[in-house]
Protein backbone atom coordinates (compact mmCIF):
# COMPACT_ATOMS: atom_id res chain seq x y z
CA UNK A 1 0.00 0.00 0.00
CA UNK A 2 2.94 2.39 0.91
CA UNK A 3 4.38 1.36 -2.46
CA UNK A 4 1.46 2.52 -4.83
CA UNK A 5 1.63 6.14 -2.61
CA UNK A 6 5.10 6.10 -3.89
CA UNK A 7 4.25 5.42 -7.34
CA UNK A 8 1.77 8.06 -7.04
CA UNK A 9 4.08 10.66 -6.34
CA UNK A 10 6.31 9.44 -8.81
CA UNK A 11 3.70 10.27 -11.49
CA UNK A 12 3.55 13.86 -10.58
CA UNK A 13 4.06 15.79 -14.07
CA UNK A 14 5.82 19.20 -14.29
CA UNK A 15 6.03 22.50 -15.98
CA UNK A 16 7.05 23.57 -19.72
CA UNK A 17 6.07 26.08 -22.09
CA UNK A 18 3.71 26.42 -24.87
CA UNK A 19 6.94 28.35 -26.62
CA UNK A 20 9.11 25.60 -27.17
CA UNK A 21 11.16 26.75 -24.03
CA UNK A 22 12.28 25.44 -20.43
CA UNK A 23 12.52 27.12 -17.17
CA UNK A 24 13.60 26.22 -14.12
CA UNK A 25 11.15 24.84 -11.58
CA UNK A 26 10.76 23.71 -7.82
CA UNK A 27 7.33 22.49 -6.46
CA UNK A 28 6.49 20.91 -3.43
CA UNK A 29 3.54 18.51 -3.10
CA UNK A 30 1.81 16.66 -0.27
CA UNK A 31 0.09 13.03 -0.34
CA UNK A 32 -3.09 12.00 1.02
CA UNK A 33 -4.04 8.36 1.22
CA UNK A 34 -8.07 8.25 1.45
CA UNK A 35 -7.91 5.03 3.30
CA UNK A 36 -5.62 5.45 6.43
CA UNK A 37 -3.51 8.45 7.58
CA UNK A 38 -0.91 7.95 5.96
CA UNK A 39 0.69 10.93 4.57
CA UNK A 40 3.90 11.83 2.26
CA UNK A 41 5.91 14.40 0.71
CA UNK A 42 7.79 15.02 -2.62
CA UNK A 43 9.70 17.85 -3.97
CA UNK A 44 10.59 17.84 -8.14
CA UNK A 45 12.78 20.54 -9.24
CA UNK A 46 14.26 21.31 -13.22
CA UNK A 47 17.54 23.30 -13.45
CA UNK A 48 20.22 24.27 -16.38
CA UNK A 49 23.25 22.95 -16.43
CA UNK A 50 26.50 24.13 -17.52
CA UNK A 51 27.05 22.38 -20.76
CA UNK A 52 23.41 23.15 -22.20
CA UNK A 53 21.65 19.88 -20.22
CA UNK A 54 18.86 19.75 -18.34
CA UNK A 55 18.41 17.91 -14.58
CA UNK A 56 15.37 16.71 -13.65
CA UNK A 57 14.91 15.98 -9.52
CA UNK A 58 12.58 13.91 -7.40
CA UNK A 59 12.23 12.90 -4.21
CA UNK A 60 9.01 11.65 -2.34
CA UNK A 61 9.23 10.21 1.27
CA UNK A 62 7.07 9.20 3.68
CA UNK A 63 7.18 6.82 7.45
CA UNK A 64 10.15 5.09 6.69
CA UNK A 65 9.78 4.94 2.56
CA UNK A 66 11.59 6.84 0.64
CA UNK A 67 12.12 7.45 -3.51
CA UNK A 68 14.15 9.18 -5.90
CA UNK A 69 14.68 9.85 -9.42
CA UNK A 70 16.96 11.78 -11.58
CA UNK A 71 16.92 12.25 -15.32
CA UNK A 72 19.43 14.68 -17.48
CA UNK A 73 18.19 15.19 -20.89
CA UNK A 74 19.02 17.71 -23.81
CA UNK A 75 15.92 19.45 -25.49
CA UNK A 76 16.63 19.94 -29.22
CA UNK A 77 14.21 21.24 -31.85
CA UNK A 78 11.14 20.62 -29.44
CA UNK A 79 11.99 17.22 -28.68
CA UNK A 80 13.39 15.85 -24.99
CA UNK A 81 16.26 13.81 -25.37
CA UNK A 82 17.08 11.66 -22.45
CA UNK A 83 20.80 10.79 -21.73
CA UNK A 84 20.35 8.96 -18.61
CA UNK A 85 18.06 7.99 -15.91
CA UNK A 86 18.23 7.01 -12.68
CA UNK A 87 15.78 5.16 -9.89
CA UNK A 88 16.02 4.23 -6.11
CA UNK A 89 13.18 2.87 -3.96
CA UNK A 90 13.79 1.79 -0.64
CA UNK A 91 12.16 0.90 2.53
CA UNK A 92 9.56 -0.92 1.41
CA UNK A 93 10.77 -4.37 1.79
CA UNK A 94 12.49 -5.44 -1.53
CA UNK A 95 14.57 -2.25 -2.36
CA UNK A 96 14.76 -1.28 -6.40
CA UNK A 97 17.07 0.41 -8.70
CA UNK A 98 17.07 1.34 -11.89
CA UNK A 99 20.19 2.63 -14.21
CA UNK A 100 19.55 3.59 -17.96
CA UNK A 101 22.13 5.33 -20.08
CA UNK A 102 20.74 6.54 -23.55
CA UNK A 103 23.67 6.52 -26.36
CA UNK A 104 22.48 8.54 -29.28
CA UNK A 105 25.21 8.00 -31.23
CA UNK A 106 25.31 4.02 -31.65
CA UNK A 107 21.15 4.18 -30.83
CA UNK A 108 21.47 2.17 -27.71
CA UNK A 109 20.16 2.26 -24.57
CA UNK A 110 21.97 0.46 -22.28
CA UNK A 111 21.37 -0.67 -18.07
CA UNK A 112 20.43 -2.29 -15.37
CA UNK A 113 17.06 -3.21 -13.75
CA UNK A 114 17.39 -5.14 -10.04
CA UNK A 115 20.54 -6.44 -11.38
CA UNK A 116 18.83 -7.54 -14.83
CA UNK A 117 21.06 -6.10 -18.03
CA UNK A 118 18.92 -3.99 -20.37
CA UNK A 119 19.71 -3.05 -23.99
CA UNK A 120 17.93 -1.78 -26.34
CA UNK A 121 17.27 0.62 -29.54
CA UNK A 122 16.96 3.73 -29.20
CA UNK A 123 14.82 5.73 -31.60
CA UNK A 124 14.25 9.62 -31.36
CA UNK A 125 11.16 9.97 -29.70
CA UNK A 126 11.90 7.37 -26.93
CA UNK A 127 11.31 9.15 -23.37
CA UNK A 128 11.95 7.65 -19.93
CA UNK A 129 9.72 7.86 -17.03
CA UNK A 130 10.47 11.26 -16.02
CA UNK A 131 11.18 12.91 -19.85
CA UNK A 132 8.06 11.92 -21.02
CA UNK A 133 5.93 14.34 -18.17
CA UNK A 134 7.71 17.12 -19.67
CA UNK A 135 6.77 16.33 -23.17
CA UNK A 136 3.27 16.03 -21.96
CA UNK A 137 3.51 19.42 -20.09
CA UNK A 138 5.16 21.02 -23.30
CA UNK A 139 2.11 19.29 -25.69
CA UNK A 140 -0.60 20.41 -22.97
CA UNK A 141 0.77 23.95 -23.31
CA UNK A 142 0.54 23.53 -26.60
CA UNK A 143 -3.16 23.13 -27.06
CA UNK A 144 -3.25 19.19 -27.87
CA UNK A 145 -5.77 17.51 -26.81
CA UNK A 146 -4.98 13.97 -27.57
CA UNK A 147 -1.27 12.93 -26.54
CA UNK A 148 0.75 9.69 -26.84
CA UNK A 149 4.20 8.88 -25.84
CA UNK A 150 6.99 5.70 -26.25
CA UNK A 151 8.61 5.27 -22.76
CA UNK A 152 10.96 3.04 -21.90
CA UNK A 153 9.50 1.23 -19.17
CA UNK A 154 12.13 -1.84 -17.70
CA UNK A 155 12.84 -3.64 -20.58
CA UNK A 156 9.89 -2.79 -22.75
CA UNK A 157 8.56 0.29 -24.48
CA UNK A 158 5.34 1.13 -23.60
CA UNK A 159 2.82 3.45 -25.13
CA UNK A 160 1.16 6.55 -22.42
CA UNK A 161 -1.80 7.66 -23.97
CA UNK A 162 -3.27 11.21 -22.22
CA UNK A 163 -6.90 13.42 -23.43
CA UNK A 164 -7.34 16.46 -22.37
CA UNK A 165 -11.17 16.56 -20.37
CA UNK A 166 -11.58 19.98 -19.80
CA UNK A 167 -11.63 23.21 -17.46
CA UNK A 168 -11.48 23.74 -13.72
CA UNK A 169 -10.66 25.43 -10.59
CA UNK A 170 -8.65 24.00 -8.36
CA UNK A 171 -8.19 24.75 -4.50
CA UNK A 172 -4.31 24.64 -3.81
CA UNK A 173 -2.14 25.95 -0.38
CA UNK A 174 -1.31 28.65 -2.63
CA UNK A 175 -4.80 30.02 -3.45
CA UNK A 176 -7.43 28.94 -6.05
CA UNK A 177 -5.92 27.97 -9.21
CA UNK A 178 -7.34 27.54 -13.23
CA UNK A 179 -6.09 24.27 -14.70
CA UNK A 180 -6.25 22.00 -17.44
CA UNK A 181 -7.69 18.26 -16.43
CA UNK A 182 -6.20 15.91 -17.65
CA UNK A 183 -6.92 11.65 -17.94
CA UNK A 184 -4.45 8.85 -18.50
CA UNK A 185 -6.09 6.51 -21.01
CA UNK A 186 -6.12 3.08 -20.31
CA UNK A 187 -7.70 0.14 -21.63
CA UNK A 188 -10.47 -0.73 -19.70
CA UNK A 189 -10.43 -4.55 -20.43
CA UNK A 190 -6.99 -4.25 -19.01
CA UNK A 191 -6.79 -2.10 -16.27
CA UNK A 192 -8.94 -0.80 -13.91
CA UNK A 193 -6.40 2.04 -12.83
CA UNK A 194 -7.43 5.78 -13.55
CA UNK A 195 -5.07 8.72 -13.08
CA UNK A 196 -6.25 12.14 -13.05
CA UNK A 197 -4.04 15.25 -13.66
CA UNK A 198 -4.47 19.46 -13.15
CA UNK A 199 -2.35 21.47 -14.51
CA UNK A 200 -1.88 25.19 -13.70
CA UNK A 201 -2.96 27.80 -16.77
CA UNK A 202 -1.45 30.75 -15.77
CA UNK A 203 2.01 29.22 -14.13
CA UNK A 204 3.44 27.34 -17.20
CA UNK A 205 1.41 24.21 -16.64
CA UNK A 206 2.84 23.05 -12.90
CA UNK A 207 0.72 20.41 -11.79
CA UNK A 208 -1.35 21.42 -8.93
CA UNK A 209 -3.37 18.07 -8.29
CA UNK A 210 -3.37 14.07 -9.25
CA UNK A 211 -5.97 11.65 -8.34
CA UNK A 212 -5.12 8.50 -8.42
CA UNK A 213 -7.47 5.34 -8.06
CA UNK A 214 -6.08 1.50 -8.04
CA UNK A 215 -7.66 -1.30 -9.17
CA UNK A 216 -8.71 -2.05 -5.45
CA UNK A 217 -10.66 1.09 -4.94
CA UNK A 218 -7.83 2.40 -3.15
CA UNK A 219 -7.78 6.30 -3.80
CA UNK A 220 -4.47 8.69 -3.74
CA UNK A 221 -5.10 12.15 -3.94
CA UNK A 222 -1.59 14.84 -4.80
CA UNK A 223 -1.87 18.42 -4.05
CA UNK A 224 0.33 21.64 -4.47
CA UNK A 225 2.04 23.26 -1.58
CA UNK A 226 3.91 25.66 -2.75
CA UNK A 227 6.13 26.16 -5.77
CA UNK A 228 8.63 28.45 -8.21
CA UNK A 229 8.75 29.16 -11.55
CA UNK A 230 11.74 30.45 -12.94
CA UNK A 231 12.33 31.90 -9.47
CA UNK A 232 8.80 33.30 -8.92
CA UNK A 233 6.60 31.70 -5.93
CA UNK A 234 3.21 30.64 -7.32
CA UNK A 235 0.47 32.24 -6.04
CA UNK A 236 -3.14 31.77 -6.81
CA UNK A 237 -6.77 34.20 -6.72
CA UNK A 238 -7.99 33.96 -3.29
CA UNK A 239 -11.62 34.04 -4.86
């Protein structure tokens, strides 16, 4: 149960820009488990680096669980290029890493997944599990409505469909925010999972909220605490 929270907060999506452009980005979110009280944290932050790369930060905790993930990417021409990804979970029994390295040049990606070798093609367009939430950031900002990515996911590529359902306020720590709701689209003759996203109109798209509901019932609910956008705090209406 701890571990889907974690997975929950791992599937918190983040800010781009409708003009092809990245800022850098800190948000802080807490968890709310519908079931028990049980309550996390998790902090995701974008910054520049040096040589014209981009690194993308996570970290979610909660009792005595704790996650991370990092990704460093280059965005060329629109597109996110990953160049490599990694994943620690621990605390929750079994422990789990993953390493990925993405070699554009010879079109491999190359790693390790609990000690399992993985090696693979790699075709432009290929995200991994933390490149792809910016694309779907950048496409939301963008005006799409439909949305559907390739992501690496251990050592098969999977296919993330998203729609785009509409309007609404949302109630945040930081005031009352207008987002864009967004659905995960699954098939329903093979999973029973729905994930719900809200992301913030007039702050580049941060996500404010994610709902989350298992194939048990069990409900997960995300919510902004406070945030930065390219070193300005978001702040909502307070009516």
């Amino acid at each position: 149960m701890l571990r889907a929270l974690l997975l929950a907060l791992a599937a918190l999506a983040l800010p781009a820009h409708a003009a092809l452009e990245l800022k850098p980005f800190s948000a802080s979110y807490t968890a709310d488990w519908k079931q028990v009280p049980v309550g996390g944290s998790a902090v995701r932050s974008l910054k520049a680096e040096a040589d014209g790369r981009w690194q993308l930060n996570f970290e979610a905790s909660m009792l005595v669980a704790s996650l991370s993930e990092k990704s460093i990417f280059r965005f060329d021409n629109g597109t996110f290029l990953p160049q490599t990804y990694r994943f620690s979970r621990g605390g929750l029994g079994k422990g789990k890493q993953i390493e990925l390295d993405f070699d554009w040049n010879e079109k491999q990606i190359i790693g390790s997944e609990r000690g399992n070798q993985i090696r693979m093609p790699l075709n432009r367009g290929i995200q991994d599990r933390s490149t792809y939430q910016l694309a779907l950031q950048h496409d939301v900002a963008a005006g799409k409505k439909s949305m559907s990515y390739q992501v690496i996911d251990g050592d098969e590529i999977e296919t993330y469909d998203f729609r785009v359902l509409g309007e609404e306020v949302v109630e945040t720590k930081a005031g009352l925010v207008d987002a864009i709701k967004v659905e995960r689209v699954r098939d329903p003759t093979q999973s029973a999972r729905k994930t719900v996203l809200w992301f913030a109109k007039d702050w580049d798209y941060l996500l404010v909220r994610l709902q989350q509901v298992e194939k048990d019932g069990k409900e997960y609910q995300i919510m902004l605490q406070d945030g930065t956008v390219d070193g300005k705090p978001v702040k909502g209406r307070s009516e």
